[in-house]
PDB file of N, CA and C in Angstrom:
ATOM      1  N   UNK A   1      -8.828  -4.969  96.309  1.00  0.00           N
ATOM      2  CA  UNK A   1      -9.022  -3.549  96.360  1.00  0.00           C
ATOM      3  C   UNK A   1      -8.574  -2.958  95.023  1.00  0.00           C
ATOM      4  N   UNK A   2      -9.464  -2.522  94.294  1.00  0.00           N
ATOM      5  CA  UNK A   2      -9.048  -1.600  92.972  1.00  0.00           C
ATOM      6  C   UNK A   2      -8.328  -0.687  92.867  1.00  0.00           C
ATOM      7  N   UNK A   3      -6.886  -0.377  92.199  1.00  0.00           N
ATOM      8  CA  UNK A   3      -6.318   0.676  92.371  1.00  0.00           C
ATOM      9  C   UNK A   3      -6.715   2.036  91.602  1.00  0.00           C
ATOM     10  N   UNK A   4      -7.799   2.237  91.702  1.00  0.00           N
ATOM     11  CA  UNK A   4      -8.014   3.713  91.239  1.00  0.00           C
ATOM     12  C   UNK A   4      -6.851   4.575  90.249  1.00  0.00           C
ATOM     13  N   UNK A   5      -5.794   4.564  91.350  1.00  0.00           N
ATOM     14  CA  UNK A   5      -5.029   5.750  90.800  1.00  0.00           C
ATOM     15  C   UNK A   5      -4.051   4.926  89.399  1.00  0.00           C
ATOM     16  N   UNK A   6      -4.144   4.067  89.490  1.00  0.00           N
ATOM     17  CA  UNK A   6      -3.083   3.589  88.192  1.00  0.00           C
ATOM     18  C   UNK A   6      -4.264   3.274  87.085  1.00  0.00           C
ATOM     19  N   UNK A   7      -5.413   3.013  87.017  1.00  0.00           N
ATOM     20  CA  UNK A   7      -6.496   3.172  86.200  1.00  0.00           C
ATOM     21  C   UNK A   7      -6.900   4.214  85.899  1.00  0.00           C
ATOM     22  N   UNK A   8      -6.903   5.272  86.894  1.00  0.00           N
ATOM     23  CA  UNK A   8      -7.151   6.893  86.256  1.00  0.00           C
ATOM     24  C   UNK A   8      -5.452   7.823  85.371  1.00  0.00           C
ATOM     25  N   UNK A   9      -4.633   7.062  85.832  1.00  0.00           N
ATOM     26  CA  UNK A   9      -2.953   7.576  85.908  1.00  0.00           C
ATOM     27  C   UNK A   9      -2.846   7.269  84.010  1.00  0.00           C
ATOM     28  N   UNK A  10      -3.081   5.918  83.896  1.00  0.00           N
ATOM     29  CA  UNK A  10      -3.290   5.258  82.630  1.00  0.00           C
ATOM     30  C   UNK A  10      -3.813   6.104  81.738  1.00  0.00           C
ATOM     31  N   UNK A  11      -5.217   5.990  81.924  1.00  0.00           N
ATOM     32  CA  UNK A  11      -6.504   6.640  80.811  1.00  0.00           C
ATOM     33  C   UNK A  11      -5.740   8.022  80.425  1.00  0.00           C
ATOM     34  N   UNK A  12      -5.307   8.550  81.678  1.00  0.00           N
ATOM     35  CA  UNK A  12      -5.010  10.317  81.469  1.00  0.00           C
ATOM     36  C   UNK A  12      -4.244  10.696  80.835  1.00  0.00           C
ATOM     37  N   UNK A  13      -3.501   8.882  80.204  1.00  0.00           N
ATOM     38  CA  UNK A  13      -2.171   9.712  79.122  1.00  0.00           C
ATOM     39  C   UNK A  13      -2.722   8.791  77.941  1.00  0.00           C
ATOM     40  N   UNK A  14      -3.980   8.478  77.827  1.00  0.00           N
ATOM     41  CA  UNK A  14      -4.340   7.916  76.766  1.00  0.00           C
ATOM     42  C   UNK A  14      -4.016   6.340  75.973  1.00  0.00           C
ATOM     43  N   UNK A  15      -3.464   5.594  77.368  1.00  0.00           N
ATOM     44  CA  UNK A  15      -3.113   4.201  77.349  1.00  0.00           C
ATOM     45  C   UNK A  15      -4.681   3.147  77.314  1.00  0.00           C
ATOM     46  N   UNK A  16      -4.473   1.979  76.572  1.00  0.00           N
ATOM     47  CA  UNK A  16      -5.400   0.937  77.206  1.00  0.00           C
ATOM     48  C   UNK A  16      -4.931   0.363  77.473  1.00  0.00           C
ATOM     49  N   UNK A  17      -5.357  -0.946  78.593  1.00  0.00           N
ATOM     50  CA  UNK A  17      -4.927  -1.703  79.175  1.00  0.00           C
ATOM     51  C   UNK A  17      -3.556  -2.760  78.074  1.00  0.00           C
ATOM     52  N   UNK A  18      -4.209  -2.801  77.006  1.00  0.00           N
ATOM     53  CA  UNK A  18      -3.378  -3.213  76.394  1.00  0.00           C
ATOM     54  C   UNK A  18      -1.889  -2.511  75.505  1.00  0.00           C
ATOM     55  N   UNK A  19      -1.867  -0.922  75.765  1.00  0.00           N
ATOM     56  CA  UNK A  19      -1.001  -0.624  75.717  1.00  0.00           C
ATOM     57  C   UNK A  19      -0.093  -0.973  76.002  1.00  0.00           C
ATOM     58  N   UNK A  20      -0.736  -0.570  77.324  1.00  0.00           N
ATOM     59  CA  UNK A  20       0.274  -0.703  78.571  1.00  0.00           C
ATOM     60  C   UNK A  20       1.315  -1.980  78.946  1.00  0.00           C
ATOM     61  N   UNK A  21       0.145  -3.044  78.796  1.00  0.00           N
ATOM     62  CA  UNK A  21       0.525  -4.167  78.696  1.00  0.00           C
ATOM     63  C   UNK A  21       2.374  -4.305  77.518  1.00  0.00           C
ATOM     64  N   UNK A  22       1.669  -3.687  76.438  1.00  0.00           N
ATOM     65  CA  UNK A  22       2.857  -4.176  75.144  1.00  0.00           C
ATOM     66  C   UNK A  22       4.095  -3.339  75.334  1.00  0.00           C
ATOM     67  N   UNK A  23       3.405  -2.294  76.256  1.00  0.00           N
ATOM     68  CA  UNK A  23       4.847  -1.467  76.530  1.00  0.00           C
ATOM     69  C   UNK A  23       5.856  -1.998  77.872  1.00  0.00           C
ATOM     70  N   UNK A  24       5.266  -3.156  78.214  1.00  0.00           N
ATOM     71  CA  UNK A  24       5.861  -3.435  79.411  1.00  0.00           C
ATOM     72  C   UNK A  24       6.372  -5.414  79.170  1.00  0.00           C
ATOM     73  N   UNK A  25       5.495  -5.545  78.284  1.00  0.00           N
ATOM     74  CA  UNK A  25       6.129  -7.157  77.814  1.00  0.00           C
ATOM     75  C   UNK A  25       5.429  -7.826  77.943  1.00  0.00           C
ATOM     76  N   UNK A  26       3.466  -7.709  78.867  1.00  0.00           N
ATOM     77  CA  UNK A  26       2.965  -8.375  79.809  1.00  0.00           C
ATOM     78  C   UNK A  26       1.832  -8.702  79.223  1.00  0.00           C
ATOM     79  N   UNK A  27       0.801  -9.163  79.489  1.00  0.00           N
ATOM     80  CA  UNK A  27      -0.333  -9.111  78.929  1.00  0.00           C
ATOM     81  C   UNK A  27      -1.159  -7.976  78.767  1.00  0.00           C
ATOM     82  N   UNK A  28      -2.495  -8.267  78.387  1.00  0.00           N
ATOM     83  CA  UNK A  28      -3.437  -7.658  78.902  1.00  0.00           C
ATOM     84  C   UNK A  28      -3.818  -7.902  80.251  1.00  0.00           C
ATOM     85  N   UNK A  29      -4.258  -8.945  80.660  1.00  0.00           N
ATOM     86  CA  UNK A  29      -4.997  -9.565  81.824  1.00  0.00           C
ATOM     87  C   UNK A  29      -4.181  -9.327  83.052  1.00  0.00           C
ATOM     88  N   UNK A  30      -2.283  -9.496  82.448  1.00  0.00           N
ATOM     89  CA  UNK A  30      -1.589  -8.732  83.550  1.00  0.00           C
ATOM     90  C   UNK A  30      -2.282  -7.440  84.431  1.00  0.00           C
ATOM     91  N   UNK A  31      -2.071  -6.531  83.312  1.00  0.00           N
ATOM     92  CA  UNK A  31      -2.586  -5.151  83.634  1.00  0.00           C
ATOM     93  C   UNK A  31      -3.775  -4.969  84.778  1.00  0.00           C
ATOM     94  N   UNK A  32      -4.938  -5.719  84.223  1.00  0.00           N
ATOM     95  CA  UNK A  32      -6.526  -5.925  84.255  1.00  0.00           C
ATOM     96  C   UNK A  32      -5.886  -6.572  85.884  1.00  0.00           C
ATOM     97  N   UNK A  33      -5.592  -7.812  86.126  1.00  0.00           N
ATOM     98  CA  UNK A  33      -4.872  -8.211  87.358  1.00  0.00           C
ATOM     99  C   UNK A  33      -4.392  -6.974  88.384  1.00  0.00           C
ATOM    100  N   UNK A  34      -3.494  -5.633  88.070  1.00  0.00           N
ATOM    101  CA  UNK A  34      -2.787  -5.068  88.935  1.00  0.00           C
ATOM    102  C   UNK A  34      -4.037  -3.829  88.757  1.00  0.00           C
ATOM    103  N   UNK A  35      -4.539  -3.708  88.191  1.00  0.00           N
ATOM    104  CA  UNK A  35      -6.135  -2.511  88.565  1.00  0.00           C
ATOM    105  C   UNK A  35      -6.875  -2.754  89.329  1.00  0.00           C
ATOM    106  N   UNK A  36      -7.465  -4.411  89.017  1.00  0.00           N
ATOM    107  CA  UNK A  36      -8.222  -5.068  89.936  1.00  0.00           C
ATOM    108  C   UNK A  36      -7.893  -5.358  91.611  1.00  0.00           C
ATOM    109  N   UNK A  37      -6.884  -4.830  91.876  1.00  0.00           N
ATOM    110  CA  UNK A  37      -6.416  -5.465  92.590  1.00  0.00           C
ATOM    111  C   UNK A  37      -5.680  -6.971  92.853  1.00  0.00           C
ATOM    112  N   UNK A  38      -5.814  -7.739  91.960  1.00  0.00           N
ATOM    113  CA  UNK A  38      -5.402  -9.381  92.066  1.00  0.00           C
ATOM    114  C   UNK A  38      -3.790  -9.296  92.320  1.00  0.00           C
ATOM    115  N   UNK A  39      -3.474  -8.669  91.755  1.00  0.00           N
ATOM    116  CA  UNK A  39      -2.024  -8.887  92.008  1.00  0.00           C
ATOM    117  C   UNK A  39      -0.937  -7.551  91.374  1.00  0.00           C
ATOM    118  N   UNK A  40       0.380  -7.536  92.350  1.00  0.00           N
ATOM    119  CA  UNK A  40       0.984  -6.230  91.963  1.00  0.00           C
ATOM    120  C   UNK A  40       2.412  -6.585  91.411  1.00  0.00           C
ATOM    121  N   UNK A  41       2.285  -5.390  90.077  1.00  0.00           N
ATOM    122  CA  UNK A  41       3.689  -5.725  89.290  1.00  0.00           C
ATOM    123  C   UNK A  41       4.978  -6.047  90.443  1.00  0.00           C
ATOM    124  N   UNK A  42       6.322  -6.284  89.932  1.00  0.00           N
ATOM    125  CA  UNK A  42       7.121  -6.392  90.374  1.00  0.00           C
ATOM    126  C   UNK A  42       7.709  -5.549  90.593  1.00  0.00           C
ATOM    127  N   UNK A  43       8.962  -4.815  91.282  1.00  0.00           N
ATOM    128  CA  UNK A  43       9.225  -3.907  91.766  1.00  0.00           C
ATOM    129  C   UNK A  43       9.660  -2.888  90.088  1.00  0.00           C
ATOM    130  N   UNK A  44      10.740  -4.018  89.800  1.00  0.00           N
ATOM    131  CA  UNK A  44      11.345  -3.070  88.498  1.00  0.00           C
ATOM    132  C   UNK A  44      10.403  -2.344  87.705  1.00  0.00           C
ATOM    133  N   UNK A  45       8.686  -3.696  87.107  1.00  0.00           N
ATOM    134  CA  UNK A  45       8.162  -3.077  86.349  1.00  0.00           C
ATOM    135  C   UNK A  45       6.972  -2.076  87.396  1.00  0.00           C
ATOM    136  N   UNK A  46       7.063  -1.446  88.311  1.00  0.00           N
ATOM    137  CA  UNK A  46       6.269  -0.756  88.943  1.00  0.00           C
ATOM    138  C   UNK A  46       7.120   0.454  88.350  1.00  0.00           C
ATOM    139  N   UNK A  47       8.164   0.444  88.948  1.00  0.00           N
ATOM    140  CA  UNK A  47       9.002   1.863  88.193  1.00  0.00           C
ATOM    141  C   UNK A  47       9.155   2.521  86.879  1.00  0.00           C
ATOM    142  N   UNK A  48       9.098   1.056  85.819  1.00  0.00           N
ATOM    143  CA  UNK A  48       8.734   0.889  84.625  1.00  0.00           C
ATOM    144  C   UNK A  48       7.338   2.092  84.554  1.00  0.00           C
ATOM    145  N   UNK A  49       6.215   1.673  85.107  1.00  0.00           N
ATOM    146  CA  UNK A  49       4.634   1.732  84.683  1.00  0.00           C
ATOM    147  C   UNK A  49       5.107   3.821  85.444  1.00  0.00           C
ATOM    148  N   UNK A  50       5.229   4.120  86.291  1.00  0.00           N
ATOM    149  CA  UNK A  50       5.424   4.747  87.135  1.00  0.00           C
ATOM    150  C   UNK A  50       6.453   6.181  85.809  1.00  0.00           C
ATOM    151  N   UNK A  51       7.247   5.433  85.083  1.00  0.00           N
ATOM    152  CA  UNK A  51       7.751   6.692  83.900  1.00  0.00           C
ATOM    153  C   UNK A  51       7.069   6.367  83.019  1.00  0.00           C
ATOM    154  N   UNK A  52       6.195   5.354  82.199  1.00  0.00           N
ATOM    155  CA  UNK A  52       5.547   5.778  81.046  1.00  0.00           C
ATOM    156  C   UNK A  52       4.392   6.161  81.583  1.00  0.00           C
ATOM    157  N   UNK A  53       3.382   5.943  82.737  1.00  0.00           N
ATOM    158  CA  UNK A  53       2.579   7.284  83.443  1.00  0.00           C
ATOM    159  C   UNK A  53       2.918   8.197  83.898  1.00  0.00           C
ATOM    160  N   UNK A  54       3.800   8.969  83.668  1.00  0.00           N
ATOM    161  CA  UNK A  54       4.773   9.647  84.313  1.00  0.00           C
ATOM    162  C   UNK A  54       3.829  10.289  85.699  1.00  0.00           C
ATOM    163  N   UNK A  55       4.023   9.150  86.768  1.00  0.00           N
ATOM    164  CA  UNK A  55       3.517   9.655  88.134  1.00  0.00           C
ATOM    165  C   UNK A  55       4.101   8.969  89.026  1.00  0.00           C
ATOM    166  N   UNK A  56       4.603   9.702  90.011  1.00  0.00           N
ATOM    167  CA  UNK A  56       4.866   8.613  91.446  1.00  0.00           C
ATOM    168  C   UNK A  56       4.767   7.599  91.645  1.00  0.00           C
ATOM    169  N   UNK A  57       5.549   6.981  91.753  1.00  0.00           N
ATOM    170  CA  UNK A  57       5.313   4.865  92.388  1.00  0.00           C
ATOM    171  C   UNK A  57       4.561   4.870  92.969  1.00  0.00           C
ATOM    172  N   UNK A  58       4.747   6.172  94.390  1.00  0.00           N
ATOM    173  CA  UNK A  58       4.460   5.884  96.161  1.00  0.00           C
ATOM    174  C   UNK A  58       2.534   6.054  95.232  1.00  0.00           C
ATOM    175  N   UNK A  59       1.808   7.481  94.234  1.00  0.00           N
ATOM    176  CA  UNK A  59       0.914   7.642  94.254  1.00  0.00           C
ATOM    177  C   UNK A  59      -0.135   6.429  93.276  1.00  0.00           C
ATOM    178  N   UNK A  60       0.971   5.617  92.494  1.00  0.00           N
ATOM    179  CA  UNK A  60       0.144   4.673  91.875  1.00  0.00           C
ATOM    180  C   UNK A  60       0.027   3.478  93.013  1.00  0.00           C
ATOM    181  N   UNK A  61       0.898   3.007  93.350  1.00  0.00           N
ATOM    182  CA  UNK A  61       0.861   1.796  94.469  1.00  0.00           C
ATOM    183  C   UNK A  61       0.297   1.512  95.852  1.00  0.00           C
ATOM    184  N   UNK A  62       0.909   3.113  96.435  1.00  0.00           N
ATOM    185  CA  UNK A  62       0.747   2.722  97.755  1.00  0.00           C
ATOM    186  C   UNK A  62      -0.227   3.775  97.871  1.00  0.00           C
ATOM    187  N   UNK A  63      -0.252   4.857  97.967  1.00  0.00           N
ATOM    188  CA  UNK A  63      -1.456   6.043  98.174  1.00  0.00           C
ATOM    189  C   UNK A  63      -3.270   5.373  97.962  1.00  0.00           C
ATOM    190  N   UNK A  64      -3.333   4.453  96.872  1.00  0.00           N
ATOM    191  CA  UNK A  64      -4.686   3.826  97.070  1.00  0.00           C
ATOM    192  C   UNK A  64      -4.612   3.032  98.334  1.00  0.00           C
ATOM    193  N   UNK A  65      -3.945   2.296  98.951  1.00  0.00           N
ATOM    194  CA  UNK A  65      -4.007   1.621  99.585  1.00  0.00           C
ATOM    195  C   UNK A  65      -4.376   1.886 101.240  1.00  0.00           C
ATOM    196  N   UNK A  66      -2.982   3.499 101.278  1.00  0.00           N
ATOM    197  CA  UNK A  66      -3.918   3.747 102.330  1.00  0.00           C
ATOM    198  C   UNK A  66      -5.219   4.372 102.283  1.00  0.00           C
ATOM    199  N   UNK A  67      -5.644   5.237 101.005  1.00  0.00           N
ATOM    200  CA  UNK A  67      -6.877   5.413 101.121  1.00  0.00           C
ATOM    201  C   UNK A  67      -7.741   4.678 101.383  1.00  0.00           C
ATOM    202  N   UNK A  68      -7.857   3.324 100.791  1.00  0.00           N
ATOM    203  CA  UNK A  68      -8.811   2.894 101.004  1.00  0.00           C
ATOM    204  C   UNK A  68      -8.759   2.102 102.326  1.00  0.00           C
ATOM    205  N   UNK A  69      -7.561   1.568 102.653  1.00  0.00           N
ATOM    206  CA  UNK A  69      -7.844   1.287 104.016  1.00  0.00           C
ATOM    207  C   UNK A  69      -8.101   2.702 105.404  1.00  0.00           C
ATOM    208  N   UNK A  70      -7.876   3.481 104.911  1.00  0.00           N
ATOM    209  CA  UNK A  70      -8.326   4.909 105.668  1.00  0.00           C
ATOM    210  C   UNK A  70     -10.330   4.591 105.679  1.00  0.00           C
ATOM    211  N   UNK A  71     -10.497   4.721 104.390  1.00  0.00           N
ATOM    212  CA  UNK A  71     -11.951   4.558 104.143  1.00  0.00           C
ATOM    213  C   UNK A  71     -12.603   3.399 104.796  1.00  0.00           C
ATOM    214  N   UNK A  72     -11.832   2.468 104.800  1.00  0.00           N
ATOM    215  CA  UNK A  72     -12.652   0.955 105.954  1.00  0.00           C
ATOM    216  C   UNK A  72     -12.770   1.262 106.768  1.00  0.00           C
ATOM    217  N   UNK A  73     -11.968   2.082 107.798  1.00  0.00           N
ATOM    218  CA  UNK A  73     -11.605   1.642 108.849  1.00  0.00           C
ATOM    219  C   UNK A  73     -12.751   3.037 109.593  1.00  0.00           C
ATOM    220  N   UNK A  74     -13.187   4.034 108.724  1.00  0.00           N
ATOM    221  CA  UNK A  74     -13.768   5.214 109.330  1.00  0.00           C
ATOM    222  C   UNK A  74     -15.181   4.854 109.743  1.00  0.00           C
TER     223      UNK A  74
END
């Protein structure tokens, strides 16, 4: 499931994936991984990603999630 909101959260402060990446220690493909859905940072660097987007954990992490499981299930 694609997280929307940390791919739109990103762009809106003018990050690329690989910013993001160098500001956090990680790759690129990391990044590309936690948009795509494949897999989700770790707790610390969620909080990390969460002040240099300066937006909510709950709205980068978890808010897609129930959306989109809201959206399956209708």
């Amino acid at each position: 499931m694609k997280n929307s909101n940390l791919i739109k959260a990103r762009k809106a402060v003018g990050l690329t994936q690989s910013d993001l990446a160098s500001k956090l220690n990680y790759t690129k493909q990391a990044v590309s991984n936690w948009e795509n859905g494949y897999s989700t940072p770790r707790i610390l660097d969620a909080i990390k990603i969460s002040e240099i987007l300066n937006k909510d954990i709950n709205h980068l992490f978890l808010e897609s999630e129930v959306q989109e499981n809201h959206t399956n299930s209708a």
